[in-house]
C-alpha atoms as a PDB file:
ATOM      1  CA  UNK A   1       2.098   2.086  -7.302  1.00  0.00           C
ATOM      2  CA  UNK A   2      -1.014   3.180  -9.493  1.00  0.00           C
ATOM      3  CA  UNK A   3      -3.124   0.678 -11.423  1.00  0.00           C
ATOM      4  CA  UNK A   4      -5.462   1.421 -14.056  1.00  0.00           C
ATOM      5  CA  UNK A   5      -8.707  -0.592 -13.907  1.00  0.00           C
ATOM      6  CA  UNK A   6     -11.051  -1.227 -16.934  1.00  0.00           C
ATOM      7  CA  UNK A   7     -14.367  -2.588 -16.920  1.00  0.00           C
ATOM      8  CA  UNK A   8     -15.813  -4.054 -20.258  1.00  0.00           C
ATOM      9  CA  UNK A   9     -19.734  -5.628 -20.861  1.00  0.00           C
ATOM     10  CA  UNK A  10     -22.113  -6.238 -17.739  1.00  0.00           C
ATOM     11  CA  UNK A  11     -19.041  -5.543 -15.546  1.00  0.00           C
ATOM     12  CA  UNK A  12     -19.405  -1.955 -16.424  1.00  0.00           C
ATOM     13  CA  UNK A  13     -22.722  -2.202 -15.054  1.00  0.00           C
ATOM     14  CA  UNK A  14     -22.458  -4.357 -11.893  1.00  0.00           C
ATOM     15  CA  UNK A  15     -19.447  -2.196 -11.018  1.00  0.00           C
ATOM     16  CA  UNK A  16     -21.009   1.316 -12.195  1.00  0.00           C
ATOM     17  CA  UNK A  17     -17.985   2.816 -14.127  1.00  0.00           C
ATOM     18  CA  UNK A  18     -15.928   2.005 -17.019  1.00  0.00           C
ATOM     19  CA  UNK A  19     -12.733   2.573 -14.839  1.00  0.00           C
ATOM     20  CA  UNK A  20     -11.324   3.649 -11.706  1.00  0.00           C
ATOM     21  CA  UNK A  21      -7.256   3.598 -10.502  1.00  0.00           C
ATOM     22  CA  UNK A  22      -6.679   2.188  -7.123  1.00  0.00           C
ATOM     23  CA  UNK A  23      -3.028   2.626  -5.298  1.00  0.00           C
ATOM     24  CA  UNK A  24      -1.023   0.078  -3.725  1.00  0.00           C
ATOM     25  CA  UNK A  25       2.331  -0.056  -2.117  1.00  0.00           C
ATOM     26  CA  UNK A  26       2.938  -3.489  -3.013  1.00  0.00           C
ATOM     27  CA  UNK A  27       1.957  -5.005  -6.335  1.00  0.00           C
ATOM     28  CA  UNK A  28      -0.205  -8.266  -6.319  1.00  0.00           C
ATOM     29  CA  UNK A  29       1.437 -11.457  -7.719  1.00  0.00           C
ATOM     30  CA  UNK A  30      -1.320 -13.467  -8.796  1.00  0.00           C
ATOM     31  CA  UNK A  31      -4.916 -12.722  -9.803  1.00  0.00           C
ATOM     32  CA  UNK A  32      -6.610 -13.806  -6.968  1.00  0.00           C
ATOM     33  CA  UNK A  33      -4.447 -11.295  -4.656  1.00  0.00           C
ATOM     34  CA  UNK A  34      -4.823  -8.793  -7.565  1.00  0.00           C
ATOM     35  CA  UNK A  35      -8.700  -9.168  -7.636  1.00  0.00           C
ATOM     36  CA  UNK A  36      -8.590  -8.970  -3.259  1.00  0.00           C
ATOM     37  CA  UNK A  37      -6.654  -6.133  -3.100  1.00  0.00           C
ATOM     38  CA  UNK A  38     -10.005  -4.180  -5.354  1.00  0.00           C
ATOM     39  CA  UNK A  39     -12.803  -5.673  -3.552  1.00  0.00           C
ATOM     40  CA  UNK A  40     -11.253  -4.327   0.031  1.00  0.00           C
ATOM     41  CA  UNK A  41     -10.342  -0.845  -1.616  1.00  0.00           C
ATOM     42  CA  UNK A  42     -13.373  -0.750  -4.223  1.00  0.00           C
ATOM     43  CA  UNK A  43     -17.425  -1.220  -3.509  1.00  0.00           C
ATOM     44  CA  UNK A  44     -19.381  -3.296  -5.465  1.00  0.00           C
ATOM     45  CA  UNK A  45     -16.200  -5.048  -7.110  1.00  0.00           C
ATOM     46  CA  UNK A  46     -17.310  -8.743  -6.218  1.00  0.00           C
ATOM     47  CA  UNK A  47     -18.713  -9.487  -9.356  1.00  0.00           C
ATOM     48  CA  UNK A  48     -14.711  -9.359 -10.393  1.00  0.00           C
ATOM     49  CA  UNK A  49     -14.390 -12.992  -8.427  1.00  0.00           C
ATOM     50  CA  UNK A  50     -16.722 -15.075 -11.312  1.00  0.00           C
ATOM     51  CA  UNK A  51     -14.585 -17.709 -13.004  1.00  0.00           C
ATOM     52  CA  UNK A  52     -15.996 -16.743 -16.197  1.00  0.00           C
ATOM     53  CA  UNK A  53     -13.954 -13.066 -16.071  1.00  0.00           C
ATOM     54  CA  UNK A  54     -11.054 -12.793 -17.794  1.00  0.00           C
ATOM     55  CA  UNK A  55      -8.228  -9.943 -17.519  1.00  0.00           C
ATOM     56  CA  UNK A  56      -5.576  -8.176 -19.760  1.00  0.00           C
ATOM     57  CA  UNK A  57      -3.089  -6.772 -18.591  1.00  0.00           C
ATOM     58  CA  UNK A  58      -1.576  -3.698 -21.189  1.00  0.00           C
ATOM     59  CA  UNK A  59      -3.811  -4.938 -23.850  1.00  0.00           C
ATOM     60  CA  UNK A  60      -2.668  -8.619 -23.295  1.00  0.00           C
ATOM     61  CA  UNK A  61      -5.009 -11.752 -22.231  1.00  0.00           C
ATOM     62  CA  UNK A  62      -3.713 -12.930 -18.890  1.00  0.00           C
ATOM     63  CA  UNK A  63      -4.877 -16.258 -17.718  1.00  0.00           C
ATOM     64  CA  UNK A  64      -6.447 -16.605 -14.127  1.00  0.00           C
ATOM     65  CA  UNK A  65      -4.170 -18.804 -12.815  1.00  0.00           C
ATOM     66  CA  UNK A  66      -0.956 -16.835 -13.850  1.00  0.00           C
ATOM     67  CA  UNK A  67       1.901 -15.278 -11.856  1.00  0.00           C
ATOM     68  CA  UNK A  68       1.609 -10.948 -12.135  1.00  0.00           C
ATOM     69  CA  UNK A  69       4.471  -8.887 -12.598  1.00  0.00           C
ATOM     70  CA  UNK A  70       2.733  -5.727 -12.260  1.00  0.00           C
ATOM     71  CA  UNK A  71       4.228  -2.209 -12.695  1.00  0.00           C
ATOM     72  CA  UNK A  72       3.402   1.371 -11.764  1.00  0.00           C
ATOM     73  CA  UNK A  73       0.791   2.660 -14.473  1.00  0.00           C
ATOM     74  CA  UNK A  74      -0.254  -0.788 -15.758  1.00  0.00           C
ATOM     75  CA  UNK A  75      -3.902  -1.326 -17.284  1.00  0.00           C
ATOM     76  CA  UNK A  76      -5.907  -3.762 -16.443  1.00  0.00           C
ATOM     77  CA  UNK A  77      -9.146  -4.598 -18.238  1.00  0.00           C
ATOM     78  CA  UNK A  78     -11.902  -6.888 -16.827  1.00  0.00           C
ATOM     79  CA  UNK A  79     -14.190  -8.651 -19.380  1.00  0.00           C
ATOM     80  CA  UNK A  80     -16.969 -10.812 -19.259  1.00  0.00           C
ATOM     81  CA  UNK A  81     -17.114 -13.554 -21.994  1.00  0.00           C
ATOM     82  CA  UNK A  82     -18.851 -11.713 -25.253  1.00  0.00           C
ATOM     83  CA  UNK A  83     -19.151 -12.438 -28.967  1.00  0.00           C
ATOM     84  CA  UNK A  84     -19.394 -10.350 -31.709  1.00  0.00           C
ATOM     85  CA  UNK A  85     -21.201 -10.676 -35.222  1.00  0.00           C
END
């Protein structure tokens, strides 16, 4: 399975690129695993575990505490909080 990562606001920066795909075998079923499973395969990707980040998944908010049903190609965006004006 191939997931597309997105990283949004100071992430981008902490992380040092706007997105990467990582490959899996199995696909994670919560956050927390999903979020595990790219700080063993990714460097730098601990700034991922603040509470404040929040995730879609396919252009969809997903909260932190919510089961995954992920699927091969899927896009996942990190963002830190932001406001706009």
């Amino acid at each position: 399975m191939q997931l597309e990562l997105e990283f949004f606001g100071p992430l981008q920066d902490q992380i040092g690129s706007r997105s990467t795909r990582i490959h899996t075998r199995q696909a994670p079923d919560t956050v927390d695993s999903l979020i595990a499973l790219i700080t063993e395969t990714q460097h730098g990707r601990d700034a991922l575990r603040a509470s404040h980040v929040r995730l879609a998944i396919n252009d969809r908010m997903v909260a932190r505490n919510a089961p995954l049903k992920l699927t091969d190609g899927d896009r996942i965006a990190f963002m830190s909080p932001f406001s706009g004006g």
